[in-house]
C-alpha atoms as a PDB file:
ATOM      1  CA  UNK A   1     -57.981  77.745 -36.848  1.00  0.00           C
ATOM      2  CA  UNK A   2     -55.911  75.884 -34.045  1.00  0.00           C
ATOM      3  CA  UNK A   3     -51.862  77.329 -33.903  1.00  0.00           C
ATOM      4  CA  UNK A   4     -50.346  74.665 -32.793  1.00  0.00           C
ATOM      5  CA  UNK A   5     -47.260  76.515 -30.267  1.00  0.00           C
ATOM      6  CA  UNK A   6     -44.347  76.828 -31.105  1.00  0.00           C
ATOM      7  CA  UNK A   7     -41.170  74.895 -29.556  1.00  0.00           C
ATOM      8  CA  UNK A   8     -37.136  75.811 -29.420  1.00  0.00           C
ATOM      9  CA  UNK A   9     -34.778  72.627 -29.573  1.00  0.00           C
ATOM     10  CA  UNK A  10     -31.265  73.036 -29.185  1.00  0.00           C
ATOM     11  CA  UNK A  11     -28.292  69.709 -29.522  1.00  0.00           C
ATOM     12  CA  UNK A  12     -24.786  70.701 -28.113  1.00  0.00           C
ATOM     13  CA  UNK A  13     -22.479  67.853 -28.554  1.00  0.00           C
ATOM     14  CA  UNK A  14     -18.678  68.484 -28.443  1.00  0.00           C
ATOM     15  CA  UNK A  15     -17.889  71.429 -30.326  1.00  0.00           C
ATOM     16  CA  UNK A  16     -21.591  71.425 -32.351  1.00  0.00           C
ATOM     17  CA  UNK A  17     -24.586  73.221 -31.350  1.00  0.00           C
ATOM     18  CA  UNK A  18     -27.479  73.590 -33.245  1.00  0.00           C
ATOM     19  CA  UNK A  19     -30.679  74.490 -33.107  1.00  0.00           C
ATOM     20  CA  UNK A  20     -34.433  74.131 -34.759  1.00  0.00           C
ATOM     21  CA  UNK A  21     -37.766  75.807 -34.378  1.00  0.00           C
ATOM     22  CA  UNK A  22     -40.729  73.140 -34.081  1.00  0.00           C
ATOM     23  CA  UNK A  23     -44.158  73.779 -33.814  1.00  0.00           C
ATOM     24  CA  UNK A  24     -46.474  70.842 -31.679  1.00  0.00           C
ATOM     25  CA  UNK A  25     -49.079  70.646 -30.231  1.00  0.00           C
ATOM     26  CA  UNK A  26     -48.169  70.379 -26.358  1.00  0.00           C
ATOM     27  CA  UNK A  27     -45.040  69.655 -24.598  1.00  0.00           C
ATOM     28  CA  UNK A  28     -44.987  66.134 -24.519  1.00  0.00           C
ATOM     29  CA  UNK A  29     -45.251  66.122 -28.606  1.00  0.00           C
ATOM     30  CA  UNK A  30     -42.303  68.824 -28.271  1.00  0.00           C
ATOM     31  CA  UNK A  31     -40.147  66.292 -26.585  1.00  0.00           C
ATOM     32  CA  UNK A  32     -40.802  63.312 -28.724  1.00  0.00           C
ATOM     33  CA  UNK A  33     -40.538  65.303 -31.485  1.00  0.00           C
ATOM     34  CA  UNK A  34     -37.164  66.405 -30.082  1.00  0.00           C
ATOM     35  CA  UNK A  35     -36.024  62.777 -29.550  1.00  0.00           C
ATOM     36  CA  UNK A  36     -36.738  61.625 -32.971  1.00  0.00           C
ATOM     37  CA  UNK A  37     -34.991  65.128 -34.584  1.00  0.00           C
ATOM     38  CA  UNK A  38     -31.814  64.238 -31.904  1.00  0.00           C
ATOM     39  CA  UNK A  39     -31.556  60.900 -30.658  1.00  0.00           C
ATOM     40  CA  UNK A  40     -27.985  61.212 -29.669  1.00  0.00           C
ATOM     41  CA  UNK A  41     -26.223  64.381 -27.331  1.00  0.00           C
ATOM     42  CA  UNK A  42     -27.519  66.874 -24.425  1.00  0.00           C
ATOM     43  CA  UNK A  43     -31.147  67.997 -26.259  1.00  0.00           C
ATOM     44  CA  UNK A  44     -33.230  70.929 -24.745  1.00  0.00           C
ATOM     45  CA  UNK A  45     -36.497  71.900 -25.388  1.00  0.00           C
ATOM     46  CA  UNK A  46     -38.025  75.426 -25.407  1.00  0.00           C
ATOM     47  CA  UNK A  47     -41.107  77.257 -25.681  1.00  0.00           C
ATOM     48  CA  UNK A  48     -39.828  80.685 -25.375  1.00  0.00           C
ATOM     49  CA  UNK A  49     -37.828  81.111 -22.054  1.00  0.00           C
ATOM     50  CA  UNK A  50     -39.644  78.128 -20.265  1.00  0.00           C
ATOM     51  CA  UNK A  51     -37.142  75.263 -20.719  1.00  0.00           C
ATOM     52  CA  UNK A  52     -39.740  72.296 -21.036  1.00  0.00           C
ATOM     53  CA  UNK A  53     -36.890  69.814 -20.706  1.00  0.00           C
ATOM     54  CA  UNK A  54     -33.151  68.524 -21.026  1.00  0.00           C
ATOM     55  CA  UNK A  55     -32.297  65.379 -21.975  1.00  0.00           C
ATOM     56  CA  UNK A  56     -28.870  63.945 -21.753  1.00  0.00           C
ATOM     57  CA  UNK A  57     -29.091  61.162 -24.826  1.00  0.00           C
ATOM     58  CA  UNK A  58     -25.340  60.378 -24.724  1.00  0.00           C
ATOM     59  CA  UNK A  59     -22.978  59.393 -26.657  1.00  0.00           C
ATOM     60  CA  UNK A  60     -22.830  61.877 -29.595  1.00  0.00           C
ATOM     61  CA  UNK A  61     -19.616  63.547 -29.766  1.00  0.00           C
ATOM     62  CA  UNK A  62     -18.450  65.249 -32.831  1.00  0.00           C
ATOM     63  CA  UNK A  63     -14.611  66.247 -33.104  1.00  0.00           C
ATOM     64  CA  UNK A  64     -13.271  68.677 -34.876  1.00  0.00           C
ATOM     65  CA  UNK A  65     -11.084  67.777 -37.933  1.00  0.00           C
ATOM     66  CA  UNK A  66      -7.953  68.941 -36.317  1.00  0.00           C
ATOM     67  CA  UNK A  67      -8.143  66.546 -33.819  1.00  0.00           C
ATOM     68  CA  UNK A  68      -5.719  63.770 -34.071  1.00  0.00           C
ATOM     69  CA  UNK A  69      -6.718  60.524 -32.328  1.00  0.00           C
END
């Protein structure tokens, strides 16, 4: 049976950083799987401690609720 490998992709925008484990079947489905999971902020995609890419998909910016606009 095929094991697909497994992927790392983290979104930092503003003050929020998250993270999700994926697992596709080569980079390229890693990053479109990535852009579909986080269309918006600074995305990066890892398999292990190769980064496979980092895409700037600006404009998310999240504030914190103790900031007065």
């Amino acid at each position: 049976m095929f094991n697909a490998p497994e992927y790392r992709v983290y979104f930092m925008s503003g003050l929020l950083a998250l993270s999700r484990d994926i697992q596709c079947a080569d980079d390229q489905a890693a990053i479109e799987q990535a852009s579909r999971l986080f269309p918006e902020g600074i995305v990066e995609v890892w398999q292990g401690n190769h980064l496979v890419t980092r895409m700037e998909n600006l404009p998310a910016i999240v504030h914190s609720s103790t900031d007065r606009r």
